[in-house]
C-alpha atoms as a PDB file:
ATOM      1  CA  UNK A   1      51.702 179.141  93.406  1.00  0.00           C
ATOM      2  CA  UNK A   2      50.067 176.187  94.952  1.00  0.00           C
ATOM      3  CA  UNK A   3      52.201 173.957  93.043  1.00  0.00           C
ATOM      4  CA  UNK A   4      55.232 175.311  94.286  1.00  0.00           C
ATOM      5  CA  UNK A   5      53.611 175.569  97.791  1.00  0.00           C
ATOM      6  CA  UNK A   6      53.612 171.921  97.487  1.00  0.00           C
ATOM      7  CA  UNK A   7      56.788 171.043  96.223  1.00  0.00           C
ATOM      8  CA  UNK A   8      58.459 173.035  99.566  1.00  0.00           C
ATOM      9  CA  UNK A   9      56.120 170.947 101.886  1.00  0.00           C
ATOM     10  CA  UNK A  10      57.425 168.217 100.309  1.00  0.00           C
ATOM     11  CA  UNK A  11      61.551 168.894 100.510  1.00  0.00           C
ATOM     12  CA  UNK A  12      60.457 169.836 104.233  1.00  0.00           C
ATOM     13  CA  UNK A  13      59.294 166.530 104.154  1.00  0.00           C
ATOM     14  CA  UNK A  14      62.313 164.901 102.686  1.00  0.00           C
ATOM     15  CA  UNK A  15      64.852 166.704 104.943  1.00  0.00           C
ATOM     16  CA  UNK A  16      62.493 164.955 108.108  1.00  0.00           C
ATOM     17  CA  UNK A  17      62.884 161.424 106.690  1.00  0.00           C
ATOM     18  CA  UNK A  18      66.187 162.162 106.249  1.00  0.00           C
ATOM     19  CA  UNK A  19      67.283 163.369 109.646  1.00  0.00           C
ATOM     20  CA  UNK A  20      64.798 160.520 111.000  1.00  0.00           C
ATOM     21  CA  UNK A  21      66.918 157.732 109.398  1.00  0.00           C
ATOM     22  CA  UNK A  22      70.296 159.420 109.373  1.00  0.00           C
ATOM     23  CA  UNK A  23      71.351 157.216 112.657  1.00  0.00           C
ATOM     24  CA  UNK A  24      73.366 153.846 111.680  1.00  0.00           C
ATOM     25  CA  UNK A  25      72.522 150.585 113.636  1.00  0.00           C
ATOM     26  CA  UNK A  26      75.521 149.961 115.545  1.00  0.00           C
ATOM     27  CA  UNK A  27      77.608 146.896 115.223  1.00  0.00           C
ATOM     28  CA  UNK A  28      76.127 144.514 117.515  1.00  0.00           C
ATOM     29  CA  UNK A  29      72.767 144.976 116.316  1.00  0.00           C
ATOM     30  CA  UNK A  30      74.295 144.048 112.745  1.00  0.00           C
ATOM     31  CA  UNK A  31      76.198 141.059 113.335  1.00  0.00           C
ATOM     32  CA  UNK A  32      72.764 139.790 115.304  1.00  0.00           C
ATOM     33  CA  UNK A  33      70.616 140.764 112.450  1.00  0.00           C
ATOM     34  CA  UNK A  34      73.646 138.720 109.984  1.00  0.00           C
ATOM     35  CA  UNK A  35      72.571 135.442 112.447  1.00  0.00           C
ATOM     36  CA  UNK A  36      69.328 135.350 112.887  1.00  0.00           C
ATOM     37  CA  UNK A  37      69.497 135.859 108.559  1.00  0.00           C
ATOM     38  CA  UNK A  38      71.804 132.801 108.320  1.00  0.00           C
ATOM     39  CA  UNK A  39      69.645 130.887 110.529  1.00  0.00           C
ATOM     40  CA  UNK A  40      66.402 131.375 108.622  1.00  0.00           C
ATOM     41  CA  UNK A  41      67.997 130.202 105.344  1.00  0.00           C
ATOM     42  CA  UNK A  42      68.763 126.732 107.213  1.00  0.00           C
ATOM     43  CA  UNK A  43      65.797 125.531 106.229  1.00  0.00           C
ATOM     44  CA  UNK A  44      65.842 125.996 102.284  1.00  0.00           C
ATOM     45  CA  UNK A  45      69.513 124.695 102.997  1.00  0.00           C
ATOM     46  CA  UNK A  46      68.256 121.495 103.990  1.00  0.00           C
ATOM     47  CA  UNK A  47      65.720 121.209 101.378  1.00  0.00           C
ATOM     48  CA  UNK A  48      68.865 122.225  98.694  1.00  0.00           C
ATOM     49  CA  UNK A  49      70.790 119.591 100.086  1.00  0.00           C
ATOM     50  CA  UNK A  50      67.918 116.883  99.821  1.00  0.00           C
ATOM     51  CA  UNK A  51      67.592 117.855  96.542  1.00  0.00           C
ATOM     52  CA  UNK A  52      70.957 117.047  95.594  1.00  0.00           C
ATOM     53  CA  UNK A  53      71.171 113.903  97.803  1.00  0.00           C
ATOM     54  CA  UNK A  54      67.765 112.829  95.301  1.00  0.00           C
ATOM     55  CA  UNK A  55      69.819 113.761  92.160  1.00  0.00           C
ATOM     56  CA  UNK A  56      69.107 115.684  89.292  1.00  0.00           C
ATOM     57  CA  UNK A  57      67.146 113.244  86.749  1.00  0.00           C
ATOM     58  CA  UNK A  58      64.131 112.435  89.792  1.00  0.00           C
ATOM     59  CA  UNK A  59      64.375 116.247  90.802  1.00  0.00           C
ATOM     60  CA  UNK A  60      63.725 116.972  86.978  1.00  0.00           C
ATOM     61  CA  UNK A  61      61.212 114.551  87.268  1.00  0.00           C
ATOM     62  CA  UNK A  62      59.396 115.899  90.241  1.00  0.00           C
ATOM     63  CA  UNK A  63      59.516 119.505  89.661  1.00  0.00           C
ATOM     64  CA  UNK A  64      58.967 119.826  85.819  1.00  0.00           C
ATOM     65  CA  UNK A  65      55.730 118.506  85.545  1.00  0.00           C
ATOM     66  CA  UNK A  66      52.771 120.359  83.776  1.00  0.00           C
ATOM     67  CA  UNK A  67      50.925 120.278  87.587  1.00  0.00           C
ATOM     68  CA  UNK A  68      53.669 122.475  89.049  1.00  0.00           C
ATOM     69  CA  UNK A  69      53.197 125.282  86.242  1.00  0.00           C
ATOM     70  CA  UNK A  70      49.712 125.308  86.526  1.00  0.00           C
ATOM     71  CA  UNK A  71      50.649 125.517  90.356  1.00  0.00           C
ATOM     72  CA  UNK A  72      53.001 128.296  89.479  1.00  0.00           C
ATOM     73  CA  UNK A  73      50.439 130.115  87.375  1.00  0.00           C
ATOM     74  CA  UNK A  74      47.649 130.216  89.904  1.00  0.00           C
ATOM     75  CA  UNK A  75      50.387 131.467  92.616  1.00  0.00           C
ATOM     76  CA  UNK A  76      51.458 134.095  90.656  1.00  0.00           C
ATOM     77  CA  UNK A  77      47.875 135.069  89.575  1.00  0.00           C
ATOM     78  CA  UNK A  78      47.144 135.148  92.968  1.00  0.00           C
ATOM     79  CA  UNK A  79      49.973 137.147  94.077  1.00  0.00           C
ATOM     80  CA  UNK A  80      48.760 140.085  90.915  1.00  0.00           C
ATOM     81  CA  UNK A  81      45.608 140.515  92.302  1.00  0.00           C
ATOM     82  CA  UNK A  82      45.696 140.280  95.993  1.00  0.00           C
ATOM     83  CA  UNK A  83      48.789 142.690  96.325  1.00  0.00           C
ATOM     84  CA  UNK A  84      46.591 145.693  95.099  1.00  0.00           C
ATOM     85  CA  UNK A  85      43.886 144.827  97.266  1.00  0.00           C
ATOM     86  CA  UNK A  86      45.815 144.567  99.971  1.00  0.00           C
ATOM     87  CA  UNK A  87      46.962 148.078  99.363  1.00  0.00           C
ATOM     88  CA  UNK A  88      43.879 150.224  98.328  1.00  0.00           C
ATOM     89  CA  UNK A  89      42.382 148.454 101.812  1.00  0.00           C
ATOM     90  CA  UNK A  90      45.314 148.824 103.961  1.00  0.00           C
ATOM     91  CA  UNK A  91      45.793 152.476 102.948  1.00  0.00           C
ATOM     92  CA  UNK A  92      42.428 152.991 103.139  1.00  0.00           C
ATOM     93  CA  UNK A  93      41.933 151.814 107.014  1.00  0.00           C
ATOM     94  CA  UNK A  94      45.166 153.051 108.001  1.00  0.00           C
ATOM     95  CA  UNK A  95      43.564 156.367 106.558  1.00  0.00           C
ATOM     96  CA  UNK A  96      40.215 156.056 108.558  1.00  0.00           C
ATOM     97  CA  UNK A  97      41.937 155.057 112.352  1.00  0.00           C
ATOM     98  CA  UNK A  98      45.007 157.992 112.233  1.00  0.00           C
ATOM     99  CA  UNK A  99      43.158 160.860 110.106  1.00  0.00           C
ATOM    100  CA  UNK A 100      39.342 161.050 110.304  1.00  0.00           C
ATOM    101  CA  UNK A 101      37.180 160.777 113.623  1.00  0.00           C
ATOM    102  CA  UNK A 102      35.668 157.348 113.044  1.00  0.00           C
ATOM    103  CA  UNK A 103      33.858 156.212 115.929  1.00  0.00           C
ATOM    104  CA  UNK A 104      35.489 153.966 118.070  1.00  0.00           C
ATOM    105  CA  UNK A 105      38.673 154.158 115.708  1.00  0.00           C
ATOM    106  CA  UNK A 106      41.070 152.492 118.514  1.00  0.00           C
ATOM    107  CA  UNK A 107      38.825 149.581 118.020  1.00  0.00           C
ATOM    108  CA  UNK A 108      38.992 149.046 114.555  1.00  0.00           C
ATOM    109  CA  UNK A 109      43.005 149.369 114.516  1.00  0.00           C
ATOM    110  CA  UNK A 110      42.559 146.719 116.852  1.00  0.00           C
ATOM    111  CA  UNK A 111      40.545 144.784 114.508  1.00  0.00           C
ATOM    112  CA  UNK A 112      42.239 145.517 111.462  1.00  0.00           C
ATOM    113  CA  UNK A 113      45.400 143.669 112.991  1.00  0.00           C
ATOM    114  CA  UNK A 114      43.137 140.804 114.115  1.00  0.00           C
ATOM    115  CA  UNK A 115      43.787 138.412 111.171  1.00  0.00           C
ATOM    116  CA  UNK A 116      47.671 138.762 112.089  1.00  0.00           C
ATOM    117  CA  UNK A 117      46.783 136.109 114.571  1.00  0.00           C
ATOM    118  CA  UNK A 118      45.307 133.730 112.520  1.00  0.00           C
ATOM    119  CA  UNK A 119      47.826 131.692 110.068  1.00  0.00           C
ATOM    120  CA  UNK A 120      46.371 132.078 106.581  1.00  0.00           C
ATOM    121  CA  UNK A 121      45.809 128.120 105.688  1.00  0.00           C
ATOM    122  CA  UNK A 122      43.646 128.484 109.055  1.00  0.00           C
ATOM    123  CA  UNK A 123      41.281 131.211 107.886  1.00  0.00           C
ATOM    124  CA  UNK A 124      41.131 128.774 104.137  1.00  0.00           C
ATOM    125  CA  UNK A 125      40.048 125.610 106.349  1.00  0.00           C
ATOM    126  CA  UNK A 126      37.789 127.874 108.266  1.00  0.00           C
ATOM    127  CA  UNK A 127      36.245 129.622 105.304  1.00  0.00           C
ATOM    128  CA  UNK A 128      36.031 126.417 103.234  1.00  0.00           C
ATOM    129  CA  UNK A 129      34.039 124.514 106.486  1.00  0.00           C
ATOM    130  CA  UNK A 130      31.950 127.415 106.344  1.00  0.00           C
ATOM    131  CA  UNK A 131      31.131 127.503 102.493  1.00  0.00           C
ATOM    132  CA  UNK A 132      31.972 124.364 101.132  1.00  0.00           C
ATOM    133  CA  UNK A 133      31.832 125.593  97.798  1.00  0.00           C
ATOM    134  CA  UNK A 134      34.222 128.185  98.162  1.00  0.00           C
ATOM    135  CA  UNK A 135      36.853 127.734  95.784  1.00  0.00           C
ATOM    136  CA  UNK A 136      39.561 129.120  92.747  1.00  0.00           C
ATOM    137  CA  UNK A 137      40.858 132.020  92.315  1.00  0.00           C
ATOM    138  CA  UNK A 138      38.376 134.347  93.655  1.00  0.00           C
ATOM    139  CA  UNK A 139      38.398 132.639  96.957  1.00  0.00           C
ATOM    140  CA  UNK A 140      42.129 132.437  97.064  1.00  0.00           C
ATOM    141  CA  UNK A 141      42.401 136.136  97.005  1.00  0.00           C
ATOM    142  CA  UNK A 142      39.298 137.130  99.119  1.00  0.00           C
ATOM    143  CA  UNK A 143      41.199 134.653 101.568  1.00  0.00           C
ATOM    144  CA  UNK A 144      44.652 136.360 100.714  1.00  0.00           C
ATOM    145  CA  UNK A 145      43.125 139.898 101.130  1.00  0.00           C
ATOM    146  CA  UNK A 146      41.663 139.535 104.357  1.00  0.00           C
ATOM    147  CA  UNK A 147      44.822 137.633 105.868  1.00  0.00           C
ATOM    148  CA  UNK A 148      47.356 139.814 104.308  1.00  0.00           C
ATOM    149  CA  UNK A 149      46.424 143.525 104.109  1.00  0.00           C
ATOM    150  CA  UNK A 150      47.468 144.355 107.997  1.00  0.00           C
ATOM    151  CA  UNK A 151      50.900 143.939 106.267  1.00  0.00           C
ATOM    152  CA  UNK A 152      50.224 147.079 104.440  1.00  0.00           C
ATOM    153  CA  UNK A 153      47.885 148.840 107.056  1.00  0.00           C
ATOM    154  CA  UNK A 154      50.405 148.168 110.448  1.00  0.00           C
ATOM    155  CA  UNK A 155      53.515 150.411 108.450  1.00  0.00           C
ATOM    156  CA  UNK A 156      50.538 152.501 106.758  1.00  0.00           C
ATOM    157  CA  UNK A 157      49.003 153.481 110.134  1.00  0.00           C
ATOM    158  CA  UNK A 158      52.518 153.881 111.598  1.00  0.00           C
ATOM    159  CA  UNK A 159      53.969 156.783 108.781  1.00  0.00           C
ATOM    160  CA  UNK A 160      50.234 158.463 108.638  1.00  0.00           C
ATOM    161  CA  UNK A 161      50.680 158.410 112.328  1.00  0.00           C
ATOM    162  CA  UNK A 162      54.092 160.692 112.653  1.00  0.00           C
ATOM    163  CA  UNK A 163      53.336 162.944 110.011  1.00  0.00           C
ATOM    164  CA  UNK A 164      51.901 166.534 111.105  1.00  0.00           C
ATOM    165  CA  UNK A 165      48.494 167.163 109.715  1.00  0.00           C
ATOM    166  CA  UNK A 166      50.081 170.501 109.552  1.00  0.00           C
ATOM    167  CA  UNK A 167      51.786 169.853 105.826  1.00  0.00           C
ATOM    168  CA  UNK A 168      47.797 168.431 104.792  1.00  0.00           C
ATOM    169  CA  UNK A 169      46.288 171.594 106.175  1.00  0.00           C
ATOM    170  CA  UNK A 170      48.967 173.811 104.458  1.00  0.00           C
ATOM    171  CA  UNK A 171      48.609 172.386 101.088  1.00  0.00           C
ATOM    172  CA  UNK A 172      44.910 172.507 101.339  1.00  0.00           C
ATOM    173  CA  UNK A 173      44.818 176.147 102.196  1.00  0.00           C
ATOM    174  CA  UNK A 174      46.630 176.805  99.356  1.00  0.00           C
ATOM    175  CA  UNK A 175      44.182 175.500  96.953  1.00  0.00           C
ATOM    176  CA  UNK A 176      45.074 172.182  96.653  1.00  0.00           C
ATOM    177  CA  UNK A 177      42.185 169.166  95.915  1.00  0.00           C
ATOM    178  CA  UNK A 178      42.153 166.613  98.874  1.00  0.00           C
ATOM    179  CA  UNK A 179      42.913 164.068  95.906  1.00  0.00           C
ATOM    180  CA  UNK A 180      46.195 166.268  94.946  1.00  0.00           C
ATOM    181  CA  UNK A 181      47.050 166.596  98.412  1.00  0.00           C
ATOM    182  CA  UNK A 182      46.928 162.938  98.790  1.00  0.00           C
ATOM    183  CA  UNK A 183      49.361 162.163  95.621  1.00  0.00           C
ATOM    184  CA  UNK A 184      52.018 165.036  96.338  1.00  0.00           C
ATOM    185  CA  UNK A 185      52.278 165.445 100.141  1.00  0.00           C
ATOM    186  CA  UNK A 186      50.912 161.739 101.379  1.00  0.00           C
ATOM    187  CA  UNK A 187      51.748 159.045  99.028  1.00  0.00           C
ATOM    188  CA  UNK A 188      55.345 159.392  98.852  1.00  0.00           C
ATOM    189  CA  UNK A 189      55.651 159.307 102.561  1.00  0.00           C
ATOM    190  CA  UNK A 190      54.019 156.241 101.914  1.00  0.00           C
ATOM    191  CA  UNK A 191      55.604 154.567  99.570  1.00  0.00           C
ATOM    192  CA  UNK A 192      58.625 153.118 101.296  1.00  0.00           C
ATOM    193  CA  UNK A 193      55.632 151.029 103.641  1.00  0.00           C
ATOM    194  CA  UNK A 194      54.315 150.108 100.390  1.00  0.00           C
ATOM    195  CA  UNK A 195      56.536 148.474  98.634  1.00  0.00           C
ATOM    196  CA  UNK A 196      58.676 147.363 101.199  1.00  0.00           C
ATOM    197  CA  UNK A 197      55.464 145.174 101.997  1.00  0.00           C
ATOM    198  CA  UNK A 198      54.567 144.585  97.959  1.00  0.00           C
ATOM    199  CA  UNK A 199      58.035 142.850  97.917  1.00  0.00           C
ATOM    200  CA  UNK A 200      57.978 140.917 100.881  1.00  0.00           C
ATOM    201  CA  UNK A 201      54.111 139.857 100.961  1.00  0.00           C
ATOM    202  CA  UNK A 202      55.056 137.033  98.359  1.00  0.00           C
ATOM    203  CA  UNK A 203      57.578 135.369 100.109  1.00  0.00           C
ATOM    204  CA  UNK A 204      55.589 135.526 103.185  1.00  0.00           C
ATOM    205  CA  UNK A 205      52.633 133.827 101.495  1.00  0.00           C
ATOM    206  CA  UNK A 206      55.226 131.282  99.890  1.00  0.00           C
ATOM    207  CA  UNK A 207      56.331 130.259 103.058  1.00  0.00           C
ATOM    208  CA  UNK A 208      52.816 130.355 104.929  1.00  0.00           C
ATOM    209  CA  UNK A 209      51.933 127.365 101.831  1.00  0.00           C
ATOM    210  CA  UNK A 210      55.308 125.678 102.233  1.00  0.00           C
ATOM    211  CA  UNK A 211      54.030 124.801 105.473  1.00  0.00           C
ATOM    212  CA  UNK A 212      50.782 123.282 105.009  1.00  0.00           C
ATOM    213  CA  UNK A 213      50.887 119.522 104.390  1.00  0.00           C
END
């Protein structure tokens, strides 16, 4: 009974995402989002076109060089672990500010969006002037965590924040574990948030390093 109690709170659910996103972005707003795309690859167009200016045997040269795949490695590495962190935290907070009556909850949104204003090779300069021997691959993704998880916990917070508390009440009334109402009524309003983020975390870090000198 509860199981099926569930599954109709969540095709309630469904129909509401679907009448919520049902509207199409009209044409202006398309062609502006089509520039402001084509502008932002202008800059890996100008390094593709240095690159062929340089030609292919010093590119070769440059690129293919054991330093850049143990580069590579440590990115990706880096990337595995801090993603999940980012997450479990993220979800977590966003959890704590819009559904439980933490103290002074306003202020901690507030403060789980602070590192948004710091770039993240600001908070490694910082962190390494304060411990000097802070370094490899734990540090990268302690860094990582702390200057990437509002990624996760800004959409998070925003989806935990329109959904009635009505649908968690209902499926807990009806027997459910606070765990199983968290997998089958919570988590897959979550998941667009998720790995929307998961996907575009990466690059963001990518080009946050492309930057540094």
């Amino acid at each position: 009974m509860s199981n099926i109690s569930t599954d109709v709170a969540q095709a309630a659910l469904s129909k509401t995402t679907a009448r919520q996103y049902s509207h199409r972005p009209g044409t202006g707003v398309v062609v502006v989002a089509i520039i402001l795309s084509l502008l932002s690859l202008l800059p890996l167009s100008f390094v593709i076109g240095i690159a062929i200016d340089t030609g292919w045997s010093t590119v070769k040269a440059l690129v293919f060089r054991p330093r850049v795949g143990e580069l590579l490695i440590n990115t990706v590495l880096l990337v595995v672990f801090t993603l999940p962190l980012c997450a479990m935290i993220g979800v977590a907070l966003a959890w704590l500010t819009e559904r439980t009556a933490l103290p002074g909850r306003r202020l901690w949104s507030l403060l789980a969006i602070a590192p948004l204003a710091v770039p993240a090779f600001v908070q490694s300069y910082a962190w390494i002037s304060l411990i000097p021997s802070m370094n490899g691959l734990a540090a990268g993704v302690f860094i990582s965590v702390i200057a990437y998880f509002p990624f996760i916990y800004l959409p998070a917070a925003a989806v935990l924040r329109r959904l009635d508390p009505g649908l968690e009440d209902a499926a807990a009334s009806l027997g459910n574990k606070p765990i199983t109402v968290f997998f089958r009524v919570i988590l897959p309003q979550l998941k667009l948030a998720l790995w929307g983020v998961h996907y575009l975390s990466p690059f963001i870090y990518w080009l946050n390093m492309a930057c540094m000198p």
